[in-house]
Protein backbone atom coordinates (compact mmCIF):
# COMPACT_ATOMS: atom_id res chain seq x y z
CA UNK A 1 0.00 0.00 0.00
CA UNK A 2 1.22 3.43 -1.21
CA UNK A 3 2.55 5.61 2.15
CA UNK A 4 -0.34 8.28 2.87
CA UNK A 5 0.81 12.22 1.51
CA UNK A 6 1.65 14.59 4.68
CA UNK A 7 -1.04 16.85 3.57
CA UNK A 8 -3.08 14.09 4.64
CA UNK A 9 -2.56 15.28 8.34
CA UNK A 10 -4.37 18.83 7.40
CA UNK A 11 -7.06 17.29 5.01
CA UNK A 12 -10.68 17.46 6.48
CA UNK A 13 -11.78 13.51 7.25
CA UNK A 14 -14.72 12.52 4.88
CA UNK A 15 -18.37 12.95 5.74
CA UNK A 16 -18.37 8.98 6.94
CA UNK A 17 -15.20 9.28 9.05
CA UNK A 18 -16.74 12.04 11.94
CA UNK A 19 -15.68 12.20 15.15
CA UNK A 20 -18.40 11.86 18.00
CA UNK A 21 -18.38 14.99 20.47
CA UNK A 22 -17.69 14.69 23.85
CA UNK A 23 -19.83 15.35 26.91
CA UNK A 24 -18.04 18.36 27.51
CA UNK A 25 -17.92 19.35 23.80
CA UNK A 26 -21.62 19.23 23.88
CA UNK A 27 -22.83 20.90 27.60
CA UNK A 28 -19.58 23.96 26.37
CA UNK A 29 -21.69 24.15 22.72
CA UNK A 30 -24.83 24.00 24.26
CA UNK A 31 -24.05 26.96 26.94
CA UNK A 32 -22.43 29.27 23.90
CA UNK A 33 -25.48 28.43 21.69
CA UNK A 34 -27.80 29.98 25.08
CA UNK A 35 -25.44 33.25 25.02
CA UNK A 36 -25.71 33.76 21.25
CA UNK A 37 -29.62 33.90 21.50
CA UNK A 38 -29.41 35.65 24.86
CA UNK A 39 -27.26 38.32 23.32
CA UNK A 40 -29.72 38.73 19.67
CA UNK A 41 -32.75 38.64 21.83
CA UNK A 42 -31.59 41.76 23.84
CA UNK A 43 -30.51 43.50 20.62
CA UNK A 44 -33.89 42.73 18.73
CA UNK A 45 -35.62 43.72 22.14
CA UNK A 46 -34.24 47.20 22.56
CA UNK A 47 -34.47 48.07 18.75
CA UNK A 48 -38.65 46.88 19.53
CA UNK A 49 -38.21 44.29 16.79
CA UNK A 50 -39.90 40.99 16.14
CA UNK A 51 -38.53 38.00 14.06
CA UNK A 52 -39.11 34.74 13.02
CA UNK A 53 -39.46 31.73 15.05
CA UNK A 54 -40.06 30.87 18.62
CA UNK A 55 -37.98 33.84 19.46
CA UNK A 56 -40.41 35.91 17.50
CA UNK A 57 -43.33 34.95 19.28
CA UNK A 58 -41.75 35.38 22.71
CA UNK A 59 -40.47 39.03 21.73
CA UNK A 60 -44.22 39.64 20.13
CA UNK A 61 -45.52 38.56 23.29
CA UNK A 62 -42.66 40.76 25.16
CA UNK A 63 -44.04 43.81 23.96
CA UNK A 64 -47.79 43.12 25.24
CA UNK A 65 -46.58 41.11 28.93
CA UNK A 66 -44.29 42.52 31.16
CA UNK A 67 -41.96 39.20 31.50
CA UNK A 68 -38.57 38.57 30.12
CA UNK A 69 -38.26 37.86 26.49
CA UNK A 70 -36.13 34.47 27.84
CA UNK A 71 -38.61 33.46 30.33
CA UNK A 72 -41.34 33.87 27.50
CA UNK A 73 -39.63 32.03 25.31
CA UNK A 74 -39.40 29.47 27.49
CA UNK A 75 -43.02 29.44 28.80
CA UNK A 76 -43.99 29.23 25.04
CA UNK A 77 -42.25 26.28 24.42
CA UNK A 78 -43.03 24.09 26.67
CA UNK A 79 -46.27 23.00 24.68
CA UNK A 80 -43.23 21.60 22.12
CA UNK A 81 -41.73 19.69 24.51
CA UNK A 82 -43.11 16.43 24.10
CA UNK A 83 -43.58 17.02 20.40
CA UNK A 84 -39.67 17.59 20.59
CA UNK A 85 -39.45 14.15 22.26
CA UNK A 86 -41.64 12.27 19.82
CA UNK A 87 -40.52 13.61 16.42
CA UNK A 88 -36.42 13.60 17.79
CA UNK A 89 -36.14 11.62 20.54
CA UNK A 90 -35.83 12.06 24.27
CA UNK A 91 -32.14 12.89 24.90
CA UNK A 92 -33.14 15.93 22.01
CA UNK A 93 -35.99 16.66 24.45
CA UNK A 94 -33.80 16.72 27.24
CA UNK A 95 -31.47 18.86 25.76
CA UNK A 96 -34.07 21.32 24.42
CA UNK A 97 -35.50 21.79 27.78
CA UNK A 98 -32.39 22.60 29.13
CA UNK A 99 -31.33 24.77 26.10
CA UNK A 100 -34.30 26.49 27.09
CA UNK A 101 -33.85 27.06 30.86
CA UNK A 102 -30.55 28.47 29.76
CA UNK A 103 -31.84 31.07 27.74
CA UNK A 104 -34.08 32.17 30.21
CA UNK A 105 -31.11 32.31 32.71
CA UNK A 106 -28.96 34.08 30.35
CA UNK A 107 -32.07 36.27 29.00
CA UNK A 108 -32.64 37.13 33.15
CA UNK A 109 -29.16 38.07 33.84
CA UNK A 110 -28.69 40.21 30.46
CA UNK A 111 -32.05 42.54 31.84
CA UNK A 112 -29.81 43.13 34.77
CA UNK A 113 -26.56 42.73 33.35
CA UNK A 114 -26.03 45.59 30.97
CA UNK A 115 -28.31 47.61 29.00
CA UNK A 116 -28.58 48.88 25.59
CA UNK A 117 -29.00 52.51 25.49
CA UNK A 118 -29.48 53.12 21.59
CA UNK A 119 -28.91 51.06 18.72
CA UNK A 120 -30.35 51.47 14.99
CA UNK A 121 -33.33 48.83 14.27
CA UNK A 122 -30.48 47.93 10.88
CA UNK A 123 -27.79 47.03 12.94
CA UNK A 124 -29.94 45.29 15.53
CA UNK A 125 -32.40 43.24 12.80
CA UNK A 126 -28.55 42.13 10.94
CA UNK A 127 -26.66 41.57 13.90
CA UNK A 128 -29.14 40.15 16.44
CA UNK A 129 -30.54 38.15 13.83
CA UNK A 130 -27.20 36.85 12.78
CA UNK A 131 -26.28 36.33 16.32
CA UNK A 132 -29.14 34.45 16.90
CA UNK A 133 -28.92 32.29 13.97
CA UNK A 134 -25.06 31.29 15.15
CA UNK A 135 -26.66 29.83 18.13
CA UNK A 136 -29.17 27.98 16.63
CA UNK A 137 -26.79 26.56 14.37
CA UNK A 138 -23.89 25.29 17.08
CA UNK A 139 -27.26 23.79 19.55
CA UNK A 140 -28.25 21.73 16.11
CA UNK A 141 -24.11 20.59 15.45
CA UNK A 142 -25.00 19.40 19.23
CA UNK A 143 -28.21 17.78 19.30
CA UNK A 144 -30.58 20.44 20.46
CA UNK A 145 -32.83 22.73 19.42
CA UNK A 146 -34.82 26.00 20.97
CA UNK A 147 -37.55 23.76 20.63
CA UNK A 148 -40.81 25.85 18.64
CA UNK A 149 -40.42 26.09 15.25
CA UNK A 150 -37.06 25.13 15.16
CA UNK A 151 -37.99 21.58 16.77
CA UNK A 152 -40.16 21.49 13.63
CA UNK A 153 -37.87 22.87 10.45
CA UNK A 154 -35.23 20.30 12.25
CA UNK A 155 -37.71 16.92 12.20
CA UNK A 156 -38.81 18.00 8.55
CA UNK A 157 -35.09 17.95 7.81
CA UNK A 158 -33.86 15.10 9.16
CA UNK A 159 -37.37 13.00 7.98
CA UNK A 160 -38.12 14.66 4.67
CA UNK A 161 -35.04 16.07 3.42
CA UNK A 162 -36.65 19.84 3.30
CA UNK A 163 -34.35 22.36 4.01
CA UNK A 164 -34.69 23.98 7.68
CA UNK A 165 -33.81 27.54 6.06
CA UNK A 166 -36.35 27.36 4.16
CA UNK A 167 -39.01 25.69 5.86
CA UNK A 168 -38.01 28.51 8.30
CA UNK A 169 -39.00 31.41 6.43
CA UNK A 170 -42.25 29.71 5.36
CA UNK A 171 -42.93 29.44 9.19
CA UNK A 172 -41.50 33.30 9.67
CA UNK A 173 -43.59 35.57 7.17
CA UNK A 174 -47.03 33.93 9.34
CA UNK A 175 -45.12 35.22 12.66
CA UNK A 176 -44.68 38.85 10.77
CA UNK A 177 -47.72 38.97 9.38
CA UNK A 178 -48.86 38.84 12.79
CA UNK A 179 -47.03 41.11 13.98
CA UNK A 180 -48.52 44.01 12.42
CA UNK A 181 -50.80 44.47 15.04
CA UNK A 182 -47.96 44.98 17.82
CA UNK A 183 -44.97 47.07 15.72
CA UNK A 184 -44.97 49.78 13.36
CA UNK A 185 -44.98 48.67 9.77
CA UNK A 186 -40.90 50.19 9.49
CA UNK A 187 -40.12 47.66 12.25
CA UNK A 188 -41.74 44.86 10.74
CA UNK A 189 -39.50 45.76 7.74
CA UNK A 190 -36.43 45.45 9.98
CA UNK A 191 -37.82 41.92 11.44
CA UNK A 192 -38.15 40.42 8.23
CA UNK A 193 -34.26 41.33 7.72
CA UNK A 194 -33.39 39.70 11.05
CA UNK A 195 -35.38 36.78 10.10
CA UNK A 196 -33.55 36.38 7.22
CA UNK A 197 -30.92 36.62 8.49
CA UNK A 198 -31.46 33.58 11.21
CA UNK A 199 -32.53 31.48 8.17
CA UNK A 200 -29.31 33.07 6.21
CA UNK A 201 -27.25 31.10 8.76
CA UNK A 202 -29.21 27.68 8.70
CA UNK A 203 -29.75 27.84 4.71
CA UNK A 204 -25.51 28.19 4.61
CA UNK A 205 -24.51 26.04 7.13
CA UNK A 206 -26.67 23.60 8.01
CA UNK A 207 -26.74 20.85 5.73
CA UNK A 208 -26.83 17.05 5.75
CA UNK A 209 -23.38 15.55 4.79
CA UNK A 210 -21.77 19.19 5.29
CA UNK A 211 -20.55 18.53 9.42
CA UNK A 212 -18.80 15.27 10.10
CA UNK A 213 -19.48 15.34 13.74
CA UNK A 214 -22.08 14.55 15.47
């Protein structure tokens, strides 16, 4: 047998070849995924934006309860909790329900934390959206979801082969359509950006055969 190239020790192992994640891999993914969606909530909040999502319905919601967009969004979800469990299994389920409590947590101590004094509904619907998107996308490399909507694009994925992008924004323009009786039409405009830009993320990166672990 021919000796293996030395590139071969910087060459990306095939699709077949991926590594399993470790415990620790997945709780440190799981608790950076919670701070990215933290973070994007609190933007999207002070701009008084909606997007898509399960995180749009907890921020519509924000605007008309006076709760925590995190605690919200976890309240919301738990209806999707056992749907979470059937369609992806219970360890998903598990996860999600802790995914959740730790956006609450992280939601709580960013009201208290630091606040935003100003920022532009632009930069908040492209960054916060983006932001959020990142940390759907590393809890999904892990296992988890935010449970919602995104417990549903992911199960249509994995069972039907539709993309969860996609599927996403189908799910997205009934949330801000909806929303037109909460926000001003201009910041509906902006919400649609950051919703596009969460699905922007998800249409990129996540794709079947693209990660290797799992």
């Amino acid at each position: 047998m021919p000796a293996r190239p030395e590139t071969d020790a910087i060459t990306p192992a095939l699709p077949h070849s991926g590594v399993p994640h470790s415990r620790s891999e997945d709780v440190y993914a799981l608790v950076v995924g919670c701070v990215m969606i933290a973070l994007g909530l609190a933007m999207l909040h002070a701009a008084g934006l909606v997007t898509g999502g399960i995180a749009g319905v907890a921020l519509l919601v924000s605007y008309l309860v006076p709760l925590p967009t995190g605690v919200l969004f976890t309240l919301i979800n738990i209806p999707f909790f056992l749907f979470a469990r059937r369609a992806m299994g219970s360890r998903f389920m598990w996860r999600t329900i802790a995914v959740n409590g730790g956006i609450a947590l992280f939601s709580t101590m960013a009201r208290y934390g630091f606040r935003i004094v100003e920022v532009h509904p632009a930069f908040a619907a492209i960054a916060g959206g983006t932001v959020i998107g990142m940390g759907i996308l590393a809890l999904a490399r892990h296992d988890a979801g935010v449970g919602g909507t995104g417990v549903v694009t992911l199960w249509l994925q994995r069972t039907r082969g539709w993309n969860a992008g996609r599927t996403q924004i189908a799910i997205d323009l009934a949330i801000l359509a909806a929303s037109f009786a909460v926000v001003s039409p201009g910041k509906v405009a902006w919400s649609a950006v950051s919703a596009a830009a969460i699905s922007g993320i998800l249409i990129a990166w996540h794709r079947p055969g693209r990660y290797t672990g799992y």
